[in-house]
C-alpha atoms as a PDB file:
ATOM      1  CA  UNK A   1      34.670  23.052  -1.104  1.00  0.00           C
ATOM      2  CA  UNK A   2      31.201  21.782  -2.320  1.00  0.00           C
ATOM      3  CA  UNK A   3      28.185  22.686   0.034  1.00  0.00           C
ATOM      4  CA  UNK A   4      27.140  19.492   2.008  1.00  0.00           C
ATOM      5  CA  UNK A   5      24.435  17.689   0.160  1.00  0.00           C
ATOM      6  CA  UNK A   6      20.745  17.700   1.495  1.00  0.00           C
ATOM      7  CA  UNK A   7      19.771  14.025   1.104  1.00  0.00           C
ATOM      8  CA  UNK A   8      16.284  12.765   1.397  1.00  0.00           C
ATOM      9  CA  UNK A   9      17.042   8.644   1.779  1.00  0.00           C
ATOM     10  CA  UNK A  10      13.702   6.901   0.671  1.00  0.00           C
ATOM     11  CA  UNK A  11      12.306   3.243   1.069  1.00  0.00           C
ATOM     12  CA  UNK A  12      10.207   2.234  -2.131  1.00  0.00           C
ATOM     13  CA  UNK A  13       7.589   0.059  -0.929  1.00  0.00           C
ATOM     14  CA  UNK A  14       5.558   1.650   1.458  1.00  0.00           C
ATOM     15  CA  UNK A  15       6.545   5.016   0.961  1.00  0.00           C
ATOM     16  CA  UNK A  16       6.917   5.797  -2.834  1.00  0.00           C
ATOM     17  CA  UNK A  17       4.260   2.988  -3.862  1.00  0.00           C
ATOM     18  CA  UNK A  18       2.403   0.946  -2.804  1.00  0.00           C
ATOM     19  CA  UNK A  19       3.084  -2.231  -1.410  1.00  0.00           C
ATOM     20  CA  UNK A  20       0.485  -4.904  -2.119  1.00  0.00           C
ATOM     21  CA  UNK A  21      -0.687  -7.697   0.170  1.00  0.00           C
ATOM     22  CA  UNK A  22       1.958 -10.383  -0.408  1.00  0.00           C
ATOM     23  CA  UNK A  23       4.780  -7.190  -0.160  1.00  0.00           C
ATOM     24  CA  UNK A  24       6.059  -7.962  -3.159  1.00  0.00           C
ATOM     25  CA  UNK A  25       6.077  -5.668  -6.411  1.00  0.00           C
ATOM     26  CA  UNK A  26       7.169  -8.226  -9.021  1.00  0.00           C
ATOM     27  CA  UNK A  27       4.108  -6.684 -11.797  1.00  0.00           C
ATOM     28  CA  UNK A  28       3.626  -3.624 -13.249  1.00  0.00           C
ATOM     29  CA  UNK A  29      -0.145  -4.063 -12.647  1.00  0.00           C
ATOM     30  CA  UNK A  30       1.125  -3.752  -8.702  1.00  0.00           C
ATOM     31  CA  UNK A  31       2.743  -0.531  -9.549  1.00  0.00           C
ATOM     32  CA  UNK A  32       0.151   2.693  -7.767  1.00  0.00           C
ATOM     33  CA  UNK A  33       1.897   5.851  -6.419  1.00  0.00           C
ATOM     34  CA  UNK A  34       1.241   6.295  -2.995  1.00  0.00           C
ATOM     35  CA  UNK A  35      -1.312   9.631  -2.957  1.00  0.00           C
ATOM     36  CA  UNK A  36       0.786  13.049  -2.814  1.00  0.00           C
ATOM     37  CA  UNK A  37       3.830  11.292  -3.152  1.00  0.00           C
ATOM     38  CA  UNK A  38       4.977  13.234  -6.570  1.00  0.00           C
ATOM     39  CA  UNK A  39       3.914  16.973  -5.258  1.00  0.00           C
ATOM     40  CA  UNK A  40       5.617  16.213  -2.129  1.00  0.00           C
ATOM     41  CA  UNK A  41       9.158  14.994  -3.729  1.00  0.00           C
ATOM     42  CA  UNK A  42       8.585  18.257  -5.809  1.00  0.00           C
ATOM     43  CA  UNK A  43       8.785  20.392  -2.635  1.00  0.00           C
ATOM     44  CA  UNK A  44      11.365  18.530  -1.235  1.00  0.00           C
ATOM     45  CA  UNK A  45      13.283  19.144  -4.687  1.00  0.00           C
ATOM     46  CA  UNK A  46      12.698  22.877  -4.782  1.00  0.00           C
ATOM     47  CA  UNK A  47      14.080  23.090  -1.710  1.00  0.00           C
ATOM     48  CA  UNK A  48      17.036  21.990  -2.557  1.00  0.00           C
ATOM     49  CA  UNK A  49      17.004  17.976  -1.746  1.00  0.00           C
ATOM     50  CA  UNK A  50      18.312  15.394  -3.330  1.00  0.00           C
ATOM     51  CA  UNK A  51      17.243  11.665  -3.492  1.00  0.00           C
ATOM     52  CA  UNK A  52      18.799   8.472  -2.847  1.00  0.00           C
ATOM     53  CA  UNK A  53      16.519   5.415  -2.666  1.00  0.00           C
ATOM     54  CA  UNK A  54      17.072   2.601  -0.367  1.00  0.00           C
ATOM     55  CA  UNK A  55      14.974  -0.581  -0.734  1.00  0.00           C
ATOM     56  CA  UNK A  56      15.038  -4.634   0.784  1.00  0.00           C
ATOM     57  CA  UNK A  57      13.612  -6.339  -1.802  1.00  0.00           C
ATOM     58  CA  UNK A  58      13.272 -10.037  -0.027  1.00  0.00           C
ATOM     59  CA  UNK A  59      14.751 -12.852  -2.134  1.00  0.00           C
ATOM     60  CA  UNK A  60      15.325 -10.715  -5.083  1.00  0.00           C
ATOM     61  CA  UNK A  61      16.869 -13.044  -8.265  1.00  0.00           C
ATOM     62  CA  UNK A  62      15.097 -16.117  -6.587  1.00  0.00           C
ATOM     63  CA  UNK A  63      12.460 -18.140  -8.700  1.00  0.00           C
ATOM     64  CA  UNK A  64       9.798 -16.648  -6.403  1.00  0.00           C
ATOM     65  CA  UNK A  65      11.101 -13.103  -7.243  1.00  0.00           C
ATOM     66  CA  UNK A  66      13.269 -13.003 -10.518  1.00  0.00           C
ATOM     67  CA  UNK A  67      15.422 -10.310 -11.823  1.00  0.00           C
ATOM     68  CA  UNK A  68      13.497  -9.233 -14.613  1.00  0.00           C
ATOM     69  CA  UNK A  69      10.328  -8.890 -12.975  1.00  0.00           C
ATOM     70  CA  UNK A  70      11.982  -6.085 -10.150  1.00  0.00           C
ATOM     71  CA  UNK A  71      13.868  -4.913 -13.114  1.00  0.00           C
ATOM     72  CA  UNK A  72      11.059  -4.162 -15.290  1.00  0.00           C
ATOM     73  CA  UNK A  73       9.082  -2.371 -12.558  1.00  0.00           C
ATOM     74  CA  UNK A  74      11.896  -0.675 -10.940  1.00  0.00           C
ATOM     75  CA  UNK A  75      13.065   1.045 -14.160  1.00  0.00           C
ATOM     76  CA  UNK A  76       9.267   1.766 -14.628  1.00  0.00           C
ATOM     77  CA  UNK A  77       9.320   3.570 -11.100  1.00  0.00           C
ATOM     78  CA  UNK A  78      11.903   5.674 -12.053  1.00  0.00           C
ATOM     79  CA  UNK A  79      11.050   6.692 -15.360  1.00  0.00           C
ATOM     80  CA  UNK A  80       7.803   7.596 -14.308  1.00  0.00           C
ATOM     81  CA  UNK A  81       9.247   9.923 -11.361  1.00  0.00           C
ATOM     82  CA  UNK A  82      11.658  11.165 -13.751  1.00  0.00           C
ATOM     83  CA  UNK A  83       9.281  12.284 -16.131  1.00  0.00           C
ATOM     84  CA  UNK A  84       7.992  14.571 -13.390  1.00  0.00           C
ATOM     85  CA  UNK A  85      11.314  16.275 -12.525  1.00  0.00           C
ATOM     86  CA  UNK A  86      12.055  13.757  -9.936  1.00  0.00           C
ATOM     87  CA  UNK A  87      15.756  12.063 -10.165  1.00  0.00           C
ATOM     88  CA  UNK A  88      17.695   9.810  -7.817  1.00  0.00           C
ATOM     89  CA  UNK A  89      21.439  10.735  -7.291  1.00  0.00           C
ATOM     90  CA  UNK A  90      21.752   7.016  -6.323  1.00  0.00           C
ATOM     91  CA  UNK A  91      19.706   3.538  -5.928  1.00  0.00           C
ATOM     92  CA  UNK A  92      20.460   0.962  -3.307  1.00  0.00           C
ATOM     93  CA  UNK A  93      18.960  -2.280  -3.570  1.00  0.00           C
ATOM     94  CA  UNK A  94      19.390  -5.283  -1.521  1.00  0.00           C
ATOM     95  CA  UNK A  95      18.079  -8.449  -2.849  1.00  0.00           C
ATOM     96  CA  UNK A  96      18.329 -10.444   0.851  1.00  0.00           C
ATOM     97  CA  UNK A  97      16.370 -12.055   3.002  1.00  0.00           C
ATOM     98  CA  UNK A  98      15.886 -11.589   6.675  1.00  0.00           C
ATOM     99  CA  UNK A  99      17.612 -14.953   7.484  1.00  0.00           C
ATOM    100  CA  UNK A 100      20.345 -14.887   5.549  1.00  0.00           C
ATOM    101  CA  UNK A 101      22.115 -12.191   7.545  1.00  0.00           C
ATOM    102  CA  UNK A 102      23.936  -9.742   5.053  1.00  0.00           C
ATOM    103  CA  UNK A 103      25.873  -7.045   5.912  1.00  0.00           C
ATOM    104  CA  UNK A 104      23.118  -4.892   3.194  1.00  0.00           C
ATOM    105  CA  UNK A 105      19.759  -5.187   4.726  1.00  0.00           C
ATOM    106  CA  UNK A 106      18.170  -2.188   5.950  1.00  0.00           C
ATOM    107  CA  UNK A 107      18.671  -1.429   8.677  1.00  0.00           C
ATOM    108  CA  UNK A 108      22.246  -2.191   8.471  1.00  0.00           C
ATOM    109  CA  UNK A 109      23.996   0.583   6.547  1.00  0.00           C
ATOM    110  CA  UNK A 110      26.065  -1.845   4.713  1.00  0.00           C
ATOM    111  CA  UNK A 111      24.097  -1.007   1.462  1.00  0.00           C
ATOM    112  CA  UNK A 112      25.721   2.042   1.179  1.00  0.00           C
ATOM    113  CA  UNK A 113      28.566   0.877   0.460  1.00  0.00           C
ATOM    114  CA  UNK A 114      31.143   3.659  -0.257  1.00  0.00           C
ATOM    115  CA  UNK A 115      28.614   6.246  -0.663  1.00  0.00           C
ATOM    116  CA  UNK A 116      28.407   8.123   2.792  1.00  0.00           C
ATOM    117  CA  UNK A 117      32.299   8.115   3.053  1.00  0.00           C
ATOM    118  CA  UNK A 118      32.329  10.019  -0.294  1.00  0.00           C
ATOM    119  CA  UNK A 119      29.545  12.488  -0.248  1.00  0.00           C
ATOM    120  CA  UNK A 120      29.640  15.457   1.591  1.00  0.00           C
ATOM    121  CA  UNK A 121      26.575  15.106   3.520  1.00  0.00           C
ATOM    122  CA  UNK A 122      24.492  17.290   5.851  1.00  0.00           C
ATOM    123  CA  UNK A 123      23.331  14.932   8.325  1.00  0.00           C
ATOM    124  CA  UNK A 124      21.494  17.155  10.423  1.00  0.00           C
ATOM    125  CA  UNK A 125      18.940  18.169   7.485  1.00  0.00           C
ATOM    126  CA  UNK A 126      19.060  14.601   5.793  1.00  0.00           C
ATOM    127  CA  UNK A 127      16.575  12.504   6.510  1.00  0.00           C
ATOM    128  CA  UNK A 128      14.873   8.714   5.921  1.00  0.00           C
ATOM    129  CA  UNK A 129      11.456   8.330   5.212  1.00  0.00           C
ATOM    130  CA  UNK A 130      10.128   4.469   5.464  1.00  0.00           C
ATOM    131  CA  UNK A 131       7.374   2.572   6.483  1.00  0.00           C
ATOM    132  CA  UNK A 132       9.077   0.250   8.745  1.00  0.00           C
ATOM    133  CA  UNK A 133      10.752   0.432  12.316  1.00  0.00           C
ATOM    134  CA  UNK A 134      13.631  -0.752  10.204  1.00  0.00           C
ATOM    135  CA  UNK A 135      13.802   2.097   8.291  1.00  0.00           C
ATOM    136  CA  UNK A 136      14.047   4.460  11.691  1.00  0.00           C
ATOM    137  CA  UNK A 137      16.778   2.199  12.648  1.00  0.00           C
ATOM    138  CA  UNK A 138      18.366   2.452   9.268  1.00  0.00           C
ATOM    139  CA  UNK A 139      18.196   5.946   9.755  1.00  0.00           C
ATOM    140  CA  UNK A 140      19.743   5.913  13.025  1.00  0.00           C
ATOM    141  CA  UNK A 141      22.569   3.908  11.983  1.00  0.00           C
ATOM    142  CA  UNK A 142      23.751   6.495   9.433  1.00  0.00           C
ATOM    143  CA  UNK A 143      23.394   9.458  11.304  1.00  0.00           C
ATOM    144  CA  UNK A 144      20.447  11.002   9.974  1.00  0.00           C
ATOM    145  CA  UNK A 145      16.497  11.512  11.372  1.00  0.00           C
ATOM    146  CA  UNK A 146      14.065   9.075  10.647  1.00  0.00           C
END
């Protein structure tokens, strides 16, 4: 049997980069890596986590927020981490607003989906790391500090 996995769930905004004054991250010009944030993800790597990324991106696919923009930057995001060493086993994005009461917003574990039910995971050193009181409640709500 595999060795439970070591998961280090991380918002985007706020955490990994960034987030501007409107909170939204629609241009690469927006895109600045929150200071430390590659050496630390290093450590965390070397010591044997791995990284799933969790992110609300509010009215994603609407014409204040369209697809391509969040596309272009999130792909830019991760090729950029990547070229340091840093991979994500797994992205979760949901593309909701507050109001419109989906089962996928943080800090609902909905966005997960299958994913908890099919990874071994060891809860008790997995961890989320947010900006947000959601985030801790996220956190909470799938069994893992905050």
């Amino acid at each position: 049997m595999a060795k439970p996995a070591k998961i280090a769930f991380l918002d985007r905004d706020g955490c990994l980069i960034a987030e501007p004054a409107d909170e939204q991250v629609d241009r690469l010009d927006k895109v600045a890596l929150l200071p430390g944030v590659i050496p630390a993800l290093l450590r965390l790597r070397d010591a044997g986590w791995e990284f799933v990324m969790v992110t609300n991106q509010d009215g994603l696919g609407t014409p204040s927020f369209p697809e391509p923009a969040f596309r272009e930057v999130q792909e830019f995001v991760l090729r950029l981490l990547e070229s340091q060493g840093i991979r994500f086993r797994a992205v979760f994005v949901c593309p909701h607003r507050p109001a419109d009461g989906c089962q996928c917003r943080k800090p609902k574990p909905g966005l997960l989906g299958d994913f908890l039910s099919t990874v071994a995971l060891d809860r008790e050193a997995s961890f989320m790391a947010g900006d947000r009181a959601t985030d801790l409640a996220f956190a909470r709500n799938i069994g893992v500090r905050g």
